[in-house]
N, C-alpha and C. Protein backbone atom coordinates (compact mmCIF):
# COMPACT_ATOMS: atom_id res chain seq x y z
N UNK A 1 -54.10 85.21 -4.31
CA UNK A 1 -54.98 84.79 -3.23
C UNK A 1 -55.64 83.47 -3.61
N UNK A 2 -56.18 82.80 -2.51
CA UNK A 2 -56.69 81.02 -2.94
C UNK A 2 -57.79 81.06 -3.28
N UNK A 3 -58.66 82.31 -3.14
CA UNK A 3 -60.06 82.52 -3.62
C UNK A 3 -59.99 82.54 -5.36
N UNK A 4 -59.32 82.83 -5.95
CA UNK A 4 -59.04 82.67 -7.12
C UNK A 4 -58.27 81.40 -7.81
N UNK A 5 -57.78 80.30 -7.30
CA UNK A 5 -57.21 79.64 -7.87
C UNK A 5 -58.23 78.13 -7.64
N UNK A 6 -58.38 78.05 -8.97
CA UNK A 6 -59.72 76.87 -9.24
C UNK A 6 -58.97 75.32 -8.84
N UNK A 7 -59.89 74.83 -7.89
CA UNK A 7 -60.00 73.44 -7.25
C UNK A 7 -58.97 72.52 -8.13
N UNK A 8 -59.19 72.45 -9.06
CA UNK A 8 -58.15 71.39 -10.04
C UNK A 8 -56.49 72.05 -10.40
N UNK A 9 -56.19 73.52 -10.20
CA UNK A 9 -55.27 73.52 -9.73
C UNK A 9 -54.36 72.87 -8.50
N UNK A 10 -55.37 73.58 -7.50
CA UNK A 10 -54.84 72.76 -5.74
C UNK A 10 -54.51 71.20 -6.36
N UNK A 11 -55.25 70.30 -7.21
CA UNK A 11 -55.30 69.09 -7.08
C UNK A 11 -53.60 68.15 -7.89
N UNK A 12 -53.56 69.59 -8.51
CA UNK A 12 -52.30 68.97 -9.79
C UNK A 12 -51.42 69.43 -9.00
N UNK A 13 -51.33 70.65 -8.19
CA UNK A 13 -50.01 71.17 -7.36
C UNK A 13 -49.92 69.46 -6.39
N UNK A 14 -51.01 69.23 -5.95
CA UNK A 14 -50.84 68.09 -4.88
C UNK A 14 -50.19 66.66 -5.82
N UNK A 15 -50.45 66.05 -6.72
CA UNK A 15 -49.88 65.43 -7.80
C UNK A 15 -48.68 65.47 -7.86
N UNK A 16 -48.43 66.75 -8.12
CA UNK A 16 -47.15 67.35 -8.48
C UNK A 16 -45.84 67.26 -7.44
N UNK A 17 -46.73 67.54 -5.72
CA UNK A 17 -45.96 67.64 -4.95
C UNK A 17 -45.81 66.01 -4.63
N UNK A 18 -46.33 65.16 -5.01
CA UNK A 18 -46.43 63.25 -4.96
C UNK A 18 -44.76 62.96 -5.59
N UNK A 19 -44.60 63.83 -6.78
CA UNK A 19 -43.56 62.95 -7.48
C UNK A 19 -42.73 64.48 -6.86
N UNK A 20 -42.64 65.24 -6.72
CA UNK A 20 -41.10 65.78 -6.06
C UNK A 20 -40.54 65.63 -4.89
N UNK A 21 -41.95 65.02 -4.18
CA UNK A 21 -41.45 64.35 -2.93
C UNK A 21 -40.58 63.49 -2.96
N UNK A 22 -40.68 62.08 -3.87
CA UNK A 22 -40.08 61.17 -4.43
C UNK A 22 -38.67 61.88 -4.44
N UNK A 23 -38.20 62.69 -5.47
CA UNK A 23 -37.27 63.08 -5.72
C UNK A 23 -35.96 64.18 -4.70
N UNK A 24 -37.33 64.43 -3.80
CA UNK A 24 -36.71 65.15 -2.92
C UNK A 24 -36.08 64.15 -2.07
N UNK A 25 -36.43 63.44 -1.64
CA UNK A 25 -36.21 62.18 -0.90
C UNK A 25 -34.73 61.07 -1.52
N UNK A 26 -34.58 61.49 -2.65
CA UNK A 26 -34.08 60.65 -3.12
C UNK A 26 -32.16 61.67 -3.02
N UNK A 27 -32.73 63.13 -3.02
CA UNK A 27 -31.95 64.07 -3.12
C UNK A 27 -31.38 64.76 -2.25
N UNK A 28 -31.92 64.38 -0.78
CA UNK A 28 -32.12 64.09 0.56
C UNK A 28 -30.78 62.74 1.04
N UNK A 29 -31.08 61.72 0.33
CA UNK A 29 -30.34 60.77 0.79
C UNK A 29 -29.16 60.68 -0.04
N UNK A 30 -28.99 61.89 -1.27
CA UNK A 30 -27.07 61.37 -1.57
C UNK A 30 -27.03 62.98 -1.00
N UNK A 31 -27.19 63.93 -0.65
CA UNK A 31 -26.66 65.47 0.09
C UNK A 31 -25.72 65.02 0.54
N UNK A 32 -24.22 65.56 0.67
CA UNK A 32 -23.38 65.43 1.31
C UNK A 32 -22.44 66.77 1.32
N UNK A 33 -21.74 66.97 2.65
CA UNK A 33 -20.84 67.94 2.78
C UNK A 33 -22.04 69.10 2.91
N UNK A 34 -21.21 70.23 3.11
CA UNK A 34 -22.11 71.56 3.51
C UNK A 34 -23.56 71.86 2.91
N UNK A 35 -23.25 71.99 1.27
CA UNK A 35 -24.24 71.88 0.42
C UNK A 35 -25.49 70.96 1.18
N UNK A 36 -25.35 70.06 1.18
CA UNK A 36 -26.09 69.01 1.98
C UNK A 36 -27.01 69.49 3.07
N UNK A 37 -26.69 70.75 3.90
CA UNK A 37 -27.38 70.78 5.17
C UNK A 37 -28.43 71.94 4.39
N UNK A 38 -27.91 72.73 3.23
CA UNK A 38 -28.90 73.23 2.59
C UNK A 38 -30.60 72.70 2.11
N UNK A 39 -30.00 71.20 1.31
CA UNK A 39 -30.60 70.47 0.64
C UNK A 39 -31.71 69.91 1.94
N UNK A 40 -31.01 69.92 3.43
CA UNK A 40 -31.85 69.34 4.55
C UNK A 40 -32.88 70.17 4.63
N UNK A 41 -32.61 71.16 4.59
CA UNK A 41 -33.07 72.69 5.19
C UNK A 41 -34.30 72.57 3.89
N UNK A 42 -34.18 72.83 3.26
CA UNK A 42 -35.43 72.73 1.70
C UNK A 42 -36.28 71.91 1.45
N UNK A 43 -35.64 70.84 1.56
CA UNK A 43 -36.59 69.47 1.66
C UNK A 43 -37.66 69.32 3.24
N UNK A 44 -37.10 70.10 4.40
CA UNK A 44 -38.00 70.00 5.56
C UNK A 44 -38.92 71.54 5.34
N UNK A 45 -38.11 72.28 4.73
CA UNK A 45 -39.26 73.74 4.07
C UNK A 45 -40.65 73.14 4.16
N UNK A 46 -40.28 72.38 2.54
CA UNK A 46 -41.17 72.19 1.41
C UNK A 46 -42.46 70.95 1.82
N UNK A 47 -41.48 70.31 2.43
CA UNK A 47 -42.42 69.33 3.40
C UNK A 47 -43.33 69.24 4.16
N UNK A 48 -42.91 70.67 4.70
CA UNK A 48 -43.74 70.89 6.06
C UNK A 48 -45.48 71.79 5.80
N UNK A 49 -45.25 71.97 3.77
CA UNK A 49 -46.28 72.64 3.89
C UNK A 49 -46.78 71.77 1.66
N UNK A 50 -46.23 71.53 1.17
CA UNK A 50 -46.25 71.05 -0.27
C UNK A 50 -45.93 69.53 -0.13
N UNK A 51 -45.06 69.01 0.36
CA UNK A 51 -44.55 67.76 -0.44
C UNK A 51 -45.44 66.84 0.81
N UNK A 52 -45.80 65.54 -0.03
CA UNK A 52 -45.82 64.81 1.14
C UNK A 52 -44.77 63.71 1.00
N UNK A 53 -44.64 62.88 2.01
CA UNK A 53 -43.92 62.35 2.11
C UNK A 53 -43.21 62.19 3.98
N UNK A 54 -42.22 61.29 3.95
CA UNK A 54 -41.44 61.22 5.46
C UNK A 54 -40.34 62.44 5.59
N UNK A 55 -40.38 62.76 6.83
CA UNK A 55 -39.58 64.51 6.93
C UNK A 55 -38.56 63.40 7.74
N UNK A 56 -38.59 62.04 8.03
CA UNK A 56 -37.43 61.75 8.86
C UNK A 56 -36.53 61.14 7.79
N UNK A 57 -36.38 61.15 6.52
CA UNK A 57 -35.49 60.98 5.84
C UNK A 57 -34.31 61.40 6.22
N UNK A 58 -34.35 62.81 6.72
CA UNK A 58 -33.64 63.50 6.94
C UNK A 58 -32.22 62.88 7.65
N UNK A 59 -32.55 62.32 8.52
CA UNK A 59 -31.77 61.27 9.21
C UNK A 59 -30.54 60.39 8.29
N UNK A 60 -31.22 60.31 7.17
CA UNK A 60 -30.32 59.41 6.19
C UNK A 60 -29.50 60.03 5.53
N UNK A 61 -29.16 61.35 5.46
CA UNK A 61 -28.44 62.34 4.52
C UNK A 61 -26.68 61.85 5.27
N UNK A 62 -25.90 61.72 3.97
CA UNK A 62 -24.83 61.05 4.06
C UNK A 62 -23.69 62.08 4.55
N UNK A 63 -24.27 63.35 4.81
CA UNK A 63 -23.32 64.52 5.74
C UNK A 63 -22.06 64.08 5.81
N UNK A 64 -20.70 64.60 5.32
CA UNK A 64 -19.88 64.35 6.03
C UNK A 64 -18.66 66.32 5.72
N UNK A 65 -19.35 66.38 7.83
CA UNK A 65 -19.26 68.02 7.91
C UNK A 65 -17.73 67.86 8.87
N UNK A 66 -17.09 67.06 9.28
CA UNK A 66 -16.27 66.41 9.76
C UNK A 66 -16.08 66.50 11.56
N UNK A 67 -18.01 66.37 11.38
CA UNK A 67 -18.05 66.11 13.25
C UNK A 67 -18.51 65.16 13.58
N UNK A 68 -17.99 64.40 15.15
CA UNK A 68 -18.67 62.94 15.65
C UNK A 68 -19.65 62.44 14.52
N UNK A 69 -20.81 61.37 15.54
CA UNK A 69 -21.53 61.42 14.96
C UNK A 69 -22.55 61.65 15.33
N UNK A 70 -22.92 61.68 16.60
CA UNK A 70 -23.55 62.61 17.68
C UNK A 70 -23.95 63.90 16.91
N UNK A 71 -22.81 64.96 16.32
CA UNK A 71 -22.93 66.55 16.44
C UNK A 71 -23.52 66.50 14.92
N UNK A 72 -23.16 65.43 14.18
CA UNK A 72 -23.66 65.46 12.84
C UNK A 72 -25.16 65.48 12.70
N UNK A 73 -25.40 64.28 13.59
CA UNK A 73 -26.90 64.04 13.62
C UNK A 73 -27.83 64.98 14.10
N UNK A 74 -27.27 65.62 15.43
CA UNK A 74 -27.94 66.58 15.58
C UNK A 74 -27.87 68.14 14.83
N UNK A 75 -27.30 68.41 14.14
CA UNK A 75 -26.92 69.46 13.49
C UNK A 75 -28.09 68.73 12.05
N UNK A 76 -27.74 68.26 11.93
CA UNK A 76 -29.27 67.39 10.68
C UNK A 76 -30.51 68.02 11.33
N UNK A 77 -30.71 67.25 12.84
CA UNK A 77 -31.83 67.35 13.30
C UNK A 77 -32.42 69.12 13.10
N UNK A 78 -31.37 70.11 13.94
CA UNK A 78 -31.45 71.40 14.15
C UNK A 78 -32.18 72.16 13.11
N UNK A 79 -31.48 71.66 11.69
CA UNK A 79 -31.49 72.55 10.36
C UNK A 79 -32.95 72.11 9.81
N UNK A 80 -33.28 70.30 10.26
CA UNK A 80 -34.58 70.63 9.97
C UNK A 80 -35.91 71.09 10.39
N UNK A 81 -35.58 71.15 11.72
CA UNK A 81 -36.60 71.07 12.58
C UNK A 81 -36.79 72.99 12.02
N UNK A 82 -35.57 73.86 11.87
CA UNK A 82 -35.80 74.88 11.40
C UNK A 82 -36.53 75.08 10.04
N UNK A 83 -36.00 74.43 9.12
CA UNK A 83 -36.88 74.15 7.75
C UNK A 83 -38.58 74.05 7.61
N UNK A 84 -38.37 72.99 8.67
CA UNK A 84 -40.21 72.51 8.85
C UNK A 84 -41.07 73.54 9.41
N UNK A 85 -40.23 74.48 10.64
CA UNK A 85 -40.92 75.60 11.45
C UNK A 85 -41.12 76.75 10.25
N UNK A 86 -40.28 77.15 9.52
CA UNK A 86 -40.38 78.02 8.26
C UNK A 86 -41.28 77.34 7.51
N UNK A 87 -41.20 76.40 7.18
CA UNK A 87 -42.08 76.32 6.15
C UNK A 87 -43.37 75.68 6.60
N UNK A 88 -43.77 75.74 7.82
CA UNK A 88 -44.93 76.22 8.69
C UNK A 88 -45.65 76.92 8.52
N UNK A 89 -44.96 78.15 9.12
CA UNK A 89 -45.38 79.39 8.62
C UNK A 89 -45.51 80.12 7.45
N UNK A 90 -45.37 79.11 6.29
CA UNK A 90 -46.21 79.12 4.99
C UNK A 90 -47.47 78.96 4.90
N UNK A 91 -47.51 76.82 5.76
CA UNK A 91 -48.85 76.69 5.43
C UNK A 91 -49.12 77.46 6.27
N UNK A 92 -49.22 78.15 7.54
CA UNK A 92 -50.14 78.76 8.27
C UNK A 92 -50.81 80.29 7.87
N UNK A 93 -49.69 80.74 7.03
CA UNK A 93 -50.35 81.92 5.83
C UNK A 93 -51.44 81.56 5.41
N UNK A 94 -51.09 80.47 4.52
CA UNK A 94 -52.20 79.68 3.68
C UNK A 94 -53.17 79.54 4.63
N UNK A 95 -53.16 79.19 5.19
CA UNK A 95 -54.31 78.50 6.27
C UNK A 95 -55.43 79.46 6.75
N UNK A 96 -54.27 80.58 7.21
CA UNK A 96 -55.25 81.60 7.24
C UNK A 96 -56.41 82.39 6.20
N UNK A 97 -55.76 82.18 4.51
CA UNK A 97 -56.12 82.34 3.89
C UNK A 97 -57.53 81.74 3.38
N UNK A 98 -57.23 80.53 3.71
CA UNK A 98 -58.00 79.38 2.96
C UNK A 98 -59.29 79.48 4.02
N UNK A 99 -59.07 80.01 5.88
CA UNK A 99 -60.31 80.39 6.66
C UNK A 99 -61.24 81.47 5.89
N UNK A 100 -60.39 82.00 5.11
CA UNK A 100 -61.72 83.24 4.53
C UNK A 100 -61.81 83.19 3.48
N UNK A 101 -61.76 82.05 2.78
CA UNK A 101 -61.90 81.50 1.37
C UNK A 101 -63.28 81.10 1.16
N UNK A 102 -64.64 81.77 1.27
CA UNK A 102 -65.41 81.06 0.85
C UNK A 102 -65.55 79.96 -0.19
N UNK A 103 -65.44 80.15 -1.12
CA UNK A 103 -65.42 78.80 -1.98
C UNK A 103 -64.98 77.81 -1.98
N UNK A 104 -63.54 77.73 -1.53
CA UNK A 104 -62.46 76.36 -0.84
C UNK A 104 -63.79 75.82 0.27
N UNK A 105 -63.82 77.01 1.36
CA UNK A 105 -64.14 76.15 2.68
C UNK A 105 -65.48 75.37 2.36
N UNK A 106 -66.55 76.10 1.24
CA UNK A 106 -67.55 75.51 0.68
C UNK A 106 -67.67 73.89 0.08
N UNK A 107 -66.57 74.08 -1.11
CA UNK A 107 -66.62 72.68 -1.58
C UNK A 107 -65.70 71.59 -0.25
N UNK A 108 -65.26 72.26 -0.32
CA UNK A 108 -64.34 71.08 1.32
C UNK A 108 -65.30 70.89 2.24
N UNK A 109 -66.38 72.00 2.58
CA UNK A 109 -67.53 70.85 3.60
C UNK A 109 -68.52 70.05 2.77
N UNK A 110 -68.69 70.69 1.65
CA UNK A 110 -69.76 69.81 0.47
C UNK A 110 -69.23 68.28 0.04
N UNK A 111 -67.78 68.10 0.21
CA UNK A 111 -66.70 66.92 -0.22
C UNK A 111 -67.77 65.96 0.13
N UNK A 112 -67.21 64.31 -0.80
CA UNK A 112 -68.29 63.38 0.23
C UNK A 112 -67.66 63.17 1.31
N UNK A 113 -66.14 63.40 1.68
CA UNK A 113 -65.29 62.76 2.78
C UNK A 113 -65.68 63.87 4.34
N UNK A 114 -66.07 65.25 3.39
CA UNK A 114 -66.05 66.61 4.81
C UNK A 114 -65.14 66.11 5.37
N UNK A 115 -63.48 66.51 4.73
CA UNK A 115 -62.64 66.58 4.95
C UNK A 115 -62.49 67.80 6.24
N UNK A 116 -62.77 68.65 6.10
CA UNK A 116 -62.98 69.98 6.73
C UNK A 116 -63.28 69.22 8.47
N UNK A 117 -64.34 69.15 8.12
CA UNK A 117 -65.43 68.78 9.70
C UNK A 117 -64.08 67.74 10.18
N UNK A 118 -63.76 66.69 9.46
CA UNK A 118 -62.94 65.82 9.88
C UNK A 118 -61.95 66.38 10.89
N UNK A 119 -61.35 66.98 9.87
CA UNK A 119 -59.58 67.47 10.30
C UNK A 119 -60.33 68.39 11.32
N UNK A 120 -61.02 69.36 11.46
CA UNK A 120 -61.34 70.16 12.82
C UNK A 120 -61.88 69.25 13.89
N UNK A 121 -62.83 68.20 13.80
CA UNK A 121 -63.11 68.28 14.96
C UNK A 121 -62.06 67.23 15.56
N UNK A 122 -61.10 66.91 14.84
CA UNK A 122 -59.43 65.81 16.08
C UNK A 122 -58.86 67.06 15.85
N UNK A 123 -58.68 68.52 15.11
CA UNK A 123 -57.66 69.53 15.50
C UNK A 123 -58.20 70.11 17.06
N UNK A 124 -59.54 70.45 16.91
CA UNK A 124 -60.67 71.30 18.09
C UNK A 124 -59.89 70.37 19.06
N UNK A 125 -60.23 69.30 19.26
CA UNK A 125 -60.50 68.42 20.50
C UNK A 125 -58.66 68.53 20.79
N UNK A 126 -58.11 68.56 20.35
CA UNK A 126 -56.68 68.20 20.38
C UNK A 126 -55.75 69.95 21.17
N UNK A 127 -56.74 70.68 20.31
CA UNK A 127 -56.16 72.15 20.89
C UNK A 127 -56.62 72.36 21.52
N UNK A 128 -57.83 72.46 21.98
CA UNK A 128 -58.52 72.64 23.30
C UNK A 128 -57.64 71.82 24.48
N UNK A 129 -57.20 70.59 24.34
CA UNK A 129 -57.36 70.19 25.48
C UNK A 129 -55.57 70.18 25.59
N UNK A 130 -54.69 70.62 24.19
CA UNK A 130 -53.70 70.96 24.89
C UNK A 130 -52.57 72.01 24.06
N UNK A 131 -53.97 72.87 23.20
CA UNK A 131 -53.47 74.40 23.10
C UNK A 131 -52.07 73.82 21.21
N UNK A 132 -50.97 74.65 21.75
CA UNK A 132 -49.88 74.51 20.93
C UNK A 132 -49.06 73.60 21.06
N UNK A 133 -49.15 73.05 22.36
CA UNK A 133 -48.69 71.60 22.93
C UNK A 133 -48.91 70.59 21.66
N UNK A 134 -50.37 70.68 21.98
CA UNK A 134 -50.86 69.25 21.23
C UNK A 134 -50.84 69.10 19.70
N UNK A 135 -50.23 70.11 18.79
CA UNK A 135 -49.84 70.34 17.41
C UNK A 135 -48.02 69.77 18.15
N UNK A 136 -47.04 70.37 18.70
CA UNK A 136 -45.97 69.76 18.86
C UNK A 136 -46.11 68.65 18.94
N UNK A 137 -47.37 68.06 20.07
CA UNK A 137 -47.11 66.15 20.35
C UNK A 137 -47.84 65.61 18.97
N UNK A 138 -48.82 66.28 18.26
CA UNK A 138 -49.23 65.67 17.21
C UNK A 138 -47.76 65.43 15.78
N UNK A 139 -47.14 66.61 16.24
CA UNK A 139 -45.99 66.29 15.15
C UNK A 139 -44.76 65.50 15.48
N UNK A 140 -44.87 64.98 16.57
CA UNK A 140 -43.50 63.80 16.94
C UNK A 140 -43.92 62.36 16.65
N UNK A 141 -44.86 62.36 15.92
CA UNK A 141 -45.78 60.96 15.91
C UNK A 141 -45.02 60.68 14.87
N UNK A 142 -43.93 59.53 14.64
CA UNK A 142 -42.97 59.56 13.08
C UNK A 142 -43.68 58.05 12.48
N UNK A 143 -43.00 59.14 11.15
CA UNK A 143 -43.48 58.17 10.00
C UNK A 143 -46.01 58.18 9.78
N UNK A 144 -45.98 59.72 10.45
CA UNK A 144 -47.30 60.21 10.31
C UNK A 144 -47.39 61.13 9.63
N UNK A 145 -48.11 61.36 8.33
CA UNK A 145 -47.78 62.41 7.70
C UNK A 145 -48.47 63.65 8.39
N UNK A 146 -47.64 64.84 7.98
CA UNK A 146 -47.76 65.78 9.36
C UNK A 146 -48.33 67.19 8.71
N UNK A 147 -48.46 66.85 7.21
CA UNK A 147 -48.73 68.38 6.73
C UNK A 147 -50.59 68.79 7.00
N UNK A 148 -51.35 67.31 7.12
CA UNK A 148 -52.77 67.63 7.50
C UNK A 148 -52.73 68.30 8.82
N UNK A 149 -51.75 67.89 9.77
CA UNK A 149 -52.02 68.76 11.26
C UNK A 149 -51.44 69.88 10.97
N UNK A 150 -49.95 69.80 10.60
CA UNK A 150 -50.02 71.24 10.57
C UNK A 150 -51.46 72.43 9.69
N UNK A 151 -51.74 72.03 8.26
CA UNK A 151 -52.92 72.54 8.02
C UNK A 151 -53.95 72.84 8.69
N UNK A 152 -54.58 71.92 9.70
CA UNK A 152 -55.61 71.80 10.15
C UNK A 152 -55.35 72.72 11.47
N UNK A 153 -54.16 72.80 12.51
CA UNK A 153 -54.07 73.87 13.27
C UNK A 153 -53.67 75.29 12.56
N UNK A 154 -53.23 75.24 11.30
CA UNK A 154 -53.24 76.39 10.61
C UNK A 154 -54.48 77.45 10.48
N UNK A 155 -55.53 76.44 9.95
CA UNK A 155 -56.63 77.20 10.13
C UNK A 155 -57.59 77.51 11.44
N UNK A 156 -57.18 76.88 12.30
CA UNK A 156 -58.00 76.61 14.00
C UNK A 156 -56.59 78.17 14.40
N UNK A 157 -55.87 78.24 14.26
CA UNK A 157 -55.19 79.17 15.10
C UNK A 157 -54.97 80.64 15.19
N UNK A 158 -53.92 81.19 15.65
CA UNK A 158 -53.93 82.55 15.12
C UNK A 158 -52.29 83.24 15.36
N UNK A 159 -51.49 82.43 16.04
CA UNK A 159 -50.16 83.27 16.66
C UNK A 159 -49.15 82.69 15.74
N UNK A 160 -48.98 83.43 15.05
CA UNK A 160 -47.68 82.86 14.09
C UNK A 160 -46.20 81.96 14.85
N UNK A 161 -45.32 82.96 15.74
CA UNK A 161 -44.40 82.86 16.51
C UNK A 161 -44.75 81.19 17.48
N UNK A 162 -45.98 81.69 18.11
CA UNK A 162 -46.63 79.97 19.15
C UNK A 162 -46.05 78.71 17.97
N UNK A 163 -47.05 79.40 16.92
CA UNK A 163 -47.40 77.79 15.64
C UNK A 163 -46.20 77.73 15.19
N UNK A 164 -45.06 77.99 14.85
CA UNK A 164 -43.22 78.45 14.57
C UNK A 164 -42.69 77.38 15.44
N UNK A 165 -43.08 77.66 16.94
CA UNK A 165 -42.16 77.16 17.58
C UNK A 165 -42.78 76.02 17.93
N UNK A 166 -44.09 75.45 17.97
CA UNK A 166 -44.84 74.16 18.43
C UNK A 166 -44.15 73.40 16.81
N UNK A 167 -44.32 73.75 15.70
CA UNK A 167 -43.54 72.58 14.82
C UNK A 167 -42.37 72.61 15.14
N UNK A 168 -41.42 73.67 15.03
CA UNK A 168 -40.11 73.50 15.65
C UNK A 168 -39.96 72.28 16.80
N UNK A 169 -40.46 72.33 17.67
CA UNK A 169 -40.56 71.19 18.65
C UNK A 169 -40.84 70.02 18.22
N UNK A 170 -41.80 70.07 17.68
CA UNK A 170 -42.41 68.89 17.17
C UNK A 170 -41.72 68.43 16.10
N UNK A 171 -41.19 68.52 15.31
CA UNK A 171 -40.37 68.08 14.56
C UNK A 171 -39.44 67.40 14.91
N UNK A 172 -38.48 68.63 16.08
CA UNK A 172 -37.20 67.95 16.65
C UNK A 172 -37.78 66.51 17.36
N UNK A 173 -38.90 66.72 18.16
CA UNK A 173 -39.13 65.90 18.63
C UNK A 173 -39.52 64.55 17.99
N UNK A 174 -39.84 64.50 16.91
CA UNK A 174 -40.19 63.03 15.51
C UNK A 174 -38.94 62.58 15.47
N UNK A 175 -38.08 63.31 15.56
CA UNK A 175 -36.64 62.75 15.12
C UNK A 175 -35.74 62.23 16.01
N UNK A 176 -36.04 62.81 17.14
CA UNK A 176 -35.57 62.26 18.16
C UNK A 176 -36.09 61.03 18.62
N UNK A 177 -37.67 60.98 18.67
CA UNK A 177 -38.26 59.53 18.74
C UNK A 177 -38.05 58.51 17.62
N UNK A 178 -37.91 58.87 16.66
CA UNK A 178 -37.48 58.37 15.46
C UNK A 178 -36.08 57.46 15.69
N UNK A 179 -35.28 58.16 16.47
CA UNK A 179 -33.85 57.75 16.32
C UNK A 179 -33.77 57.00 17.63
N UNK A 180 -34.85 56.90 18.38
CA UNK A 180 -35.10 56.42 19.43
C UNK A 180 -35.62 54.62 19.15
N UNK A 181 -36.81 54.82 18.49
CA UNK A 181 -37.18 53.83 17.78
C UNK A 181 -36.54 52.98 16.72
N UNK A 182 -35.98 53.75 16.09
CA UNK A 182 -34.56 52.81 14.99
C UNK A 182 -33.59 52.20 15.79
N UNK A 183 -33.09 53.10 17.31
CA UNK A 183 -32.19 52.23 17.62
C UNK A 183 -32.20 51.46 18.54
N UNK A 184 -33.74 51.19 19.17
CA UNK A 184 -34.88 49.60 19.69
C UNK A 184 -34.49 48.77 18.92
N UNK A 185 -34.58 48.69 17.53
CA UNK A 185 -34.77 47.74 17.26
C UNK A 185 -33.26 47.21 16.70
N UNK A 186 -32.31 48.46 16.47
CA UNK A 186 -30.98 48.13 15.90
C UNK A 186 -30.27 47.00 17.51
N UNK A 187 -30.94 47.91 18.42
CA UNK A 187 -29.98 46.86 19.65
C UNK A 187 -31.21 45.26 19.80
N UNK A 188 -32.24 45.09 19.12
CA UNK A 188 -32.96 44.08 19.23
C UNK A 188 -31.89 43.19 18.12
N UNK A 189 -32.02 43.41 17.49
CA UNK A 189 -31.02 42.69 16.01
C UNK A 189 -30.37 42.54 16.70
């Protein structure tokens, strides 16, 4: 439980998750062949709740599953957008956890930043005014790191299955704008 695990732990796991991001990313972009959609699938897990880093890497994985390139890309997209929704519903365990954590929620409003107050009152204003929606549109925002929203509706929420399928969306949806936006500017060139 997180009530037991002292502040400078959380801080070295976060450290920790700095440089495997790196590596994940790096491990992300030579994946190839089947193995590969695994490696997609793990890296959008781990992302979606430990690593930080860009989840649209994903895009760059050198796949070759021997379809178009249409079915490739989206079959990328599919596996992660599944990855990120699973490993969602990690942080949102956590999340829940960390709501009845006296001591976490203590020093996190005592912080000088009141990180806490922060992240709730743009999660409050954001779910209120558009529920599980507005965690999906908050997660298509690419190249935004996405594990504070997911956290932050983690702890504001309560429906596992809703919060599952609003990153699911939201994910697909980063990547799709993502690939939307890369290829603005590929037909600008």
């Amino acid at each position: 439980m997180l009530t037991t695990l002292p502040i400078t732990s959380i801080l070295a796991f976060d450290a920790l998750g700095g440089v495997l991001a790196g590596s994940g990313e790096a491990l992300v972009e030579s994946a190839t062949g089947w193995p590969g959609m695994g490696i997609v699938f793990g890296y959008s897990f781990l992302i979606a709740f430990a690593l930080p880093g860009p989840s649209e890497v994903v895009l760059l994985a050198p796949l070759d599953l021997g379809f178009p390139p249409w079915l490739r890309l989206s079959s990328i997209m599919l596996v992660s957008a599944t990855g990120k929704a699973a490993g969602s519903v990690v942080a949102f365990h956590l999340g829940q956890e960390v709501k009845q954590s006296g001591p976490i929620t203590r020093w996190l409003r005592q912080s000088r930043w009141d990180v806490l107050a922060w992240s709730e009152a743009r999660s409050v204003r954001l779910a209120q005014q558009y529920g599980y929606g507005g965690l999906a549109i908050a997660l298509s925002v690419p190249f935004f790191p996405d594990t504070i929203s997911i956290y932050a509706f983690a702890i504001l929420e309560k429906d596992y299955p809703k919060f599952a399928l609003a990153t699911f969306l939201g994910s697909l949806g980063r990547l799709v704008v993502t690939l939307g936006v890369v290829g603005g500017f590929a037909a600008v060139l």
